[in-house]
N, C-alpha and C. Protein backbone atom coordinates (compact mmCIF):
# COMPACT_ATOMS: atom_id res chain seq x y z
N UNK A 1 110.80 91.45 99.56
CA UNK A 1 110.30 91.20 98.24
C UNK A 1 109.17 92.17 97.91
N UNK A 2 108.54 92.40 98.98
CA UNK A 2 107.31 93.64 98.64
C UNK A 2 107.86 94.50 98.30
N UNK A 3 109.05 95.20 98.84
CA UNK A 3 109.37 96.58 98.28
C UNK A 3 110.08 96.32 96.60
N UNK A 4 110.67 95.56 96.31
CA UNK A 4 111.19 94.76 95.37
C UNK A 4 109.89 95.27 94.01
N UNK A 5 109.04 94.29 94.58
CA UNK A 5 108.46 94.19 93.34
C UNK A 5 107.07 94.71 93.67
N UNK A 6 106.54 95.47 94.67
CA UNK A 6 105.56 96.04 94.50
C UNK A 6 104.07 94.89 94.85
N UNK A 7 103.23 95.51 95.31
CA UNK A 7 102.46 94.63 95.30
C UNK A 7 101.19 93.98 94.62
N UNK A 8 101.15 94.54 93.44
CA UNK A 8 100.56 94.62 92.27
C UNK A 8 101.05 92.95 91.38
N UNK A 9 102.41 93.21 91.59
CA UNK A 9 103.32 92.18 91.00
C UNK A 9 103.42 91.08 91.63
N UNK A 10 102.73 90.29 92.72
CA UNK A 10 103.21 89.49 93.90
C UNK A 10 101.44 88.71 94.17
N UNK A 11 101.70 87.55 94.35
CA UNK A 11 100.32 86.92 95.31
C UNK A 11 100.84 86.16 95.77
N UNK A 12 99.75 85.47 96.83
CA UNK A 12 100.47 84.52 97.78
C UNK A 12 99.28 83.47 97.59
N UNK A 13 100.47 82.14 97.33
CA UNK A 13 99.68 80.99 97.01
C UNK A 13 99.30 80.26 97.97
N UNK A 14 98.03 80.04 98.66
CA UNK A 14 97.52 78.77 99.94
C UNK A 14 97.45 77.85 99.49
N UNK A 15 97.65 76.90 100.55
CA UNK A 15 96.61 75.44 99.93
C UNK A 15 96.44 74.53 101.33
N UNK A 16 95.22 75.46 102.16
CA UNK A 16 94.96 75.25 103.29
C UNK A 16 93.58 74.22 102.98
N UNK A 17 93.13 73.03 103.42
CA UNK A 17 92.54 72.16 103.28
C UNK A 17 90.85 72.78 103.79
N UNK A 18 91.15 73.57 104.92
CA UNK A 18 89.94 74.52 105.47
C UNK A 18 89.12 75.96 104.68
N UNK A 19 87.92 76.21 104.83
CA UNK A 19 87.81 77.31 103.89
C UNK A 19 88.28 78.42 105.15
N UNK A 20 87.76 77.99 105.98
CA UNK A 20 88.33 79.37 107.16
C UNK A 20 89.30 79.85 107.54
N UNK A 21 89.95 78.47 107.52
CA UNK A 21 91.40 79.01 107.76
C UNK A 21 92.46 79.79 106.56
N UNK A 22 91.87 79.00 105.12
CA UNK A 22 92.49 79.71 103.71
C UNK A 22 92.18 80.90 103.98
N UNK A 23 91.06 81.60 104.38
CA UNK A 23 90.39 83.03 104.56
C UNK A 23 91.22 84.05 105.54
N UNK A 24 91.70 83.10 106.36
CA UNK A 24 92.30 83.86 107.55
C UNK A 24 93.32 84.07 107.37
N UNK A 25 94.30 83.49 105.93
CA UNK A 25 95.50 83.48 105.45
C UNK A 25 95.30 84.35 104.56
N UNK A 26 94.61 84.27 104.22
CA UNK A 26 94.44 85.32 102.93
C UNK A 26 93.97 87.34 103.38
N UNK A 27 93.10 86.75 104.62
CA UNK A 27 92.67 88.37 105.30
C UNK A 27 94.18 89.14 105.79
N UNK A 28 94.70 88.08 106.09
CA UNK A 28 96.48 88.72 106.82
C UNK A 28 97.18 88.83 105.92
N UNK A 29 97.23 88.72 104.74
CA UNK A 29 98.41 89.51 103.75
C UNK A 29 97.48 90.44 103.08
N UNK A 30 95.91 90.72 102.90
CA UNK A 30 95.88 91.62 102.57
C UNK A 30 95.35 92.68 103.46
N UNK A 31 94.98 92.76 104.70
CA UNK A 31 94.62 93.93 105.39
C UNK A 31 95.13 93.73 106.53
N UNK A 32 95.65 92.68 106.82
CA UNK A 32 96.77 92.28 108.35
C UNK A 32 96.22 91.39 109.12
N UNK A 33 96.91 91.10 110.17
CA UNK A 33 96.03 89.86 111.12
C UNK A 33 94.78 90.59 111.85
N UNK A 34 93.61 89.67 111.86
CA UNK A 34 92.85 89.73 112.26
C UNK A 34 92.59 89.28 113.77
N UNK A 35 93.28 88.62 114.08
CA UNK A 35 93.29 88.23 115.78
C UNK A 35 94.32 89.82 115.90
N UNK A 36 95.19 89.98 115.68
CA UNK A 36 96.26 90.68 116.31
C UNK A 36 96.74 90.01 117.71
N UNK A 37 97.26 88.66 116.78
CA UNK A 37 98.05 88.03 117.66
C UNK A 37 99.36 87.66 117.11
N UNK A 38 99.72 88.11 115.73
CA UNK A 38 101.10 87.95 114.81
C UNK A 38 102.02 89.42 114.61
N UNK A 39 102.56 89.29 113.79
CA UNK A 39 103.62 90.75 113.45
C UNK A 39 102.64 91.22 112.74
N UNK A 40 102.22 90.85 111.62
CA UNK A 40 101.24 90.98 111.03
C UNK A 40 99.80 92.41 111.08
N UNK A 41 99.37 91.88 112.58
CA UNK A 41 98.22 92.58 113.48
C UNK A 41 98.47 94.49 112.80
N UNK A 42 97.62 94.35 112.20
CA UNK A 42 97.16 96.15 111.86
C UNK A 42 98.32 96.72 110.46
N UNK A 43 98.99 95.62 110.02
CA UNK A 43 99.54 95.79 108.83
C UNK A 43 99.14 95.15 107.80
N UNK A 44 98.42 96.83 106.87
CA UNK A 44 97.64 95.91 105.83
C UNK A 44 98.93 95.47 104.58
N UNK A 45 99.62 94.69 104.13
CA UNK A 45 99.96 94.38 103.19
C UNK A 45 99.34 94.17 101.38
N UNK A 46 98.35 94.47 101.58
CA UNK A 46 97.24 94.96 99.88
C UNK A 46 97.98 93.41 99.18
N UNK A 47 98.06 92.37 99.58
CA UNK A 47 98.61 91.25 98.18
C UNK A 47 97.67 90.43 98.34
N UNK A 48 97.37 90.31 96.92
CA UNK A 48 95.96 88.94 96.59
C UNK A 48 96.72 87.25 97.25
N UNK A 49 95.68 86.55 97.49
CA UNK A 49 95.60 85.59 98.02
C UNK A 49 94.85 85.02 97.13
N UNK A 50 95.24 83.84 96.32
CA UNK A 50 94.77 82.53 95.65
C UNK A 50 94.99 81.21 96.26
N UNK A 51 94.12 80.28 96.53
CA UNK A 51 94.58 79.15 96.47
C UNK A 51 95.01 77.98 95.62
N UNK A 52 95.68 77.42 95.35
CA UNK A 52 95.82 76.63 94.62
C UNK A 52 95.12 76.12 93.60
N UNK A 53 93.84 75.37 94.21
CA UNK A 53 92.83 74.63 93.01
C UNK A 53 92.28 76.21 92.61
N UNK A 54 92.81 77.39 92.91
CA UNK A 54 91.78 78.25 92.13
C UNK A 54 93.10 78.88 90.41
N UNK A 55 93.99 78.09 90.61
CA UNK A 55 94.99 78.41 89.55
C UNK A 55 95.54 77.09 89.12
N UNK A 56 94.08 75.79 89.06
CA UNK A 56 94.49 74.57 88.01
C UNK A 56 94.77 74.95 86.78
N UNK A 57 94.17 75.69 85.93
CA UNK A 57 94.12 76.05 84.33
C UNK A 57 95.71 76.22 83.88
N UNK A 58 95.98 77.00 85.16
CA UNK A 58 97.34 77.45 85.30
C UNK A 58 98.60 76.48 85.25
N UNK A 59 98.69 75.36 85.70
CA UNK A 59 99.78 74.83 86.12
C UNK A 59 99.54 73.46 85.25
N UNK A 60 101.04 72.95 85.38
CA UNK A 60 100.98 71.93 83.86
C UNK A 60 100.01 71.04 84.45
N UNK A 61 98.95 69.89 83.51
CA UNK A 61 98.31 69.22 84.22
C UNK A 61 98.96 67.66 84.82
N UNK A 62 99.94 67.15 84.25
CA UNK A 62 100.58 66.28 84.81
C UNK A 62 101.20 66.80 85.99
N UNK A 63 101.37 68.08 86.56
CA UNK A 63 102.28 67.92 87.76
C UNK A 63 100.81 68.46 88.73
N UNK A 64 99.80 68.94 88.05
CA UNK A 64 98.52 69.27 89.12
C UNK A 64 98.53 67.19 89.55
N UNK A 65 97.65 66.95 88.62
CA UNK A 65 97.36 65.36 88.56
C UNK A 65 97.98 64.87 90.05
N UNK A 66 99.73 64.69 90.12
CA UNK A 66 100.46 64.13 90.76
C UNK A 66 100.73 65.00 92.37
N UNK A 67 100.31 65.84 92.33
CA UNK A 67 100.97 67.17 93.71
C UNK A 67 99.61 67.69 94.09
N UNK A 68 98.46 67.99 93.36
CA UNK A 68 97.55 68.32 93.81
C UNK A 68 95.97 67.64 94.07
N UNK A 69 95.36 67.56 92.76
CA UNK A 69 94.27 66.74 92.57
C UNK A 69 94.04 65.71 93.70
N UNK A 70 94.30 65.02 94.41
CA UNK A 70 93.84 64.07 95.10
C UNK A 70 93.44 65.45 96.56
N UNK A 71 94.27 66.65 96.61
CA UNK A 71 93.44 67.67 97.39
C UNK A 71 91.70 68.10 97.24
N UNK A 72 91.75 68.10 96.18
CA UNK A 72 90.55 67.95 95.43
C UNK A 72 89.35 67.36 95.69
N UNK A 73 89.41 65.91 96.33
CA UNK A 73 88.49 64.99 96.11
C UNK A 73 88.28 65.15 98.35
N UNK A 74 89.03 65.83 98.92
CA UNK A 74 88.36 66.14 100.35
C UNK A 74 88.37 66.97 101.18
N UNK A 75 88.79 68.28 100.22
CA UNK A 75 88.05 69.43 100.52
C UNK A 75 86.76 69.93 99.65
N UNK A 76 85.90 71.27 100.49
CA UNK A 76 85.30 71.89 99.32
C UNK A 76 85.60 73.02 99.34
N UNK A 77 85.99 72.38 97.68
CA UNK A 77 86.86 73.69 96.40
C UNK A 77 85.57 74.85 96.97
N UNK A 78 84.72 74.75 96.42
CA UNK A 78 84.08 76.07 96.21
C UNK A 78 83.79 77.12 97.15
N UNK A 79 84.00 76.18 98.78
CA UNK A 79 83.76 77.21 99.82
C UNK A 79 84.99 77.79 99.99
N UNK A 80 86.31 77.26 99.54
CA UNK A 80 87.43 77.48 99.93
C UNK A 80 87.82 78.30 99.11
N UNK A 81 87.52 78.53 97.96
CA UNK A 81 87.33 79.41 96.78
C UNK A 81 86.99 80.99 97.26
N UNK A 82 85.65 80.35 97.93
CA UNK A 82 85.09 81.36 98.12
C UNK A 82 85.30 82.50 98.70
N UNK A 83 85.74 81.79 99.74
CA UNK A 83 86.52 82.57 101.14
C UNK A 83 87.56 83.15 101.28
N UNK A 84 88.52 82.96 99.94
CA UNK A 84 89.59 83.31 99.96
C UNK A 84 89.29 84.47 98.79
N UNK A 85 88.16 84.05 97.74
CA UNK A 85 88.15 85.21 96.95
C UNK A 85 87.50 86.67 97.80
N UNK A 86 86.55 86.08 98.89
CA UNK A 86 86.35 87.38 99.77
C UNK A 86 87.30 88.91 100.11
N UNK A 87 88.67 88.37 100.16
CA UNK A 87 89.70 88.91 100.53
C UNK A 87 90.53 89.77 99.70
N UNK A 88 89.89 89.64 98.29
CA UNK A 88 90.50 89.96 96.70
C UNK A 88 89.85 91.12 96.43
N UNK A 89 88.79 91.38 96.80
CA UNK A 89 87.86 92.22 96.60
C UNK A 89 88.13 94.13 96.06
């Protein structure tokens, strides 16, 4: 699909409950694994990484409400936000 559509055209959606671990998902599609313990290891792939609650505005709010939102209330959004926007840069 990368060669497909380029990677400009493409993100990859998380919705890892951890901010570290969203980060560590997000560092491996865009500059490769960081352990270099996957296929991954030293292949940067350049594709943004969003998580979920960071594309509510986005998605209808009756199906956030029902599939997501209760994610909401026991993680924290903002570190998880954060960490993953690190990677966007």
């Amino acid at each position: 699909m990368h060669d497909k559509y380029g990677k400009d055209d493409l993100i990859v959606l998380l919705g890892g409950a951890e901010a570290e671990a969203s980060g560590l998902a997000a560092e491996t599609v865009s500059a490769g694994d960081p352990t270099f313990a996957g296929p991954l290891a030293g292949v940067s792939l350049g594709l943004k990484a969003y998580h979920i609650v960071e594309l509510k505005d986005e998605i209808d709010a009756t199906v956030y409400e029902d599939q997501i939102a209760m994610m909401e209330m026991v993680i924290d959004v903002d570190a998880v936000i954060a960490e993953v926007a690190n990677y966007r840069g």
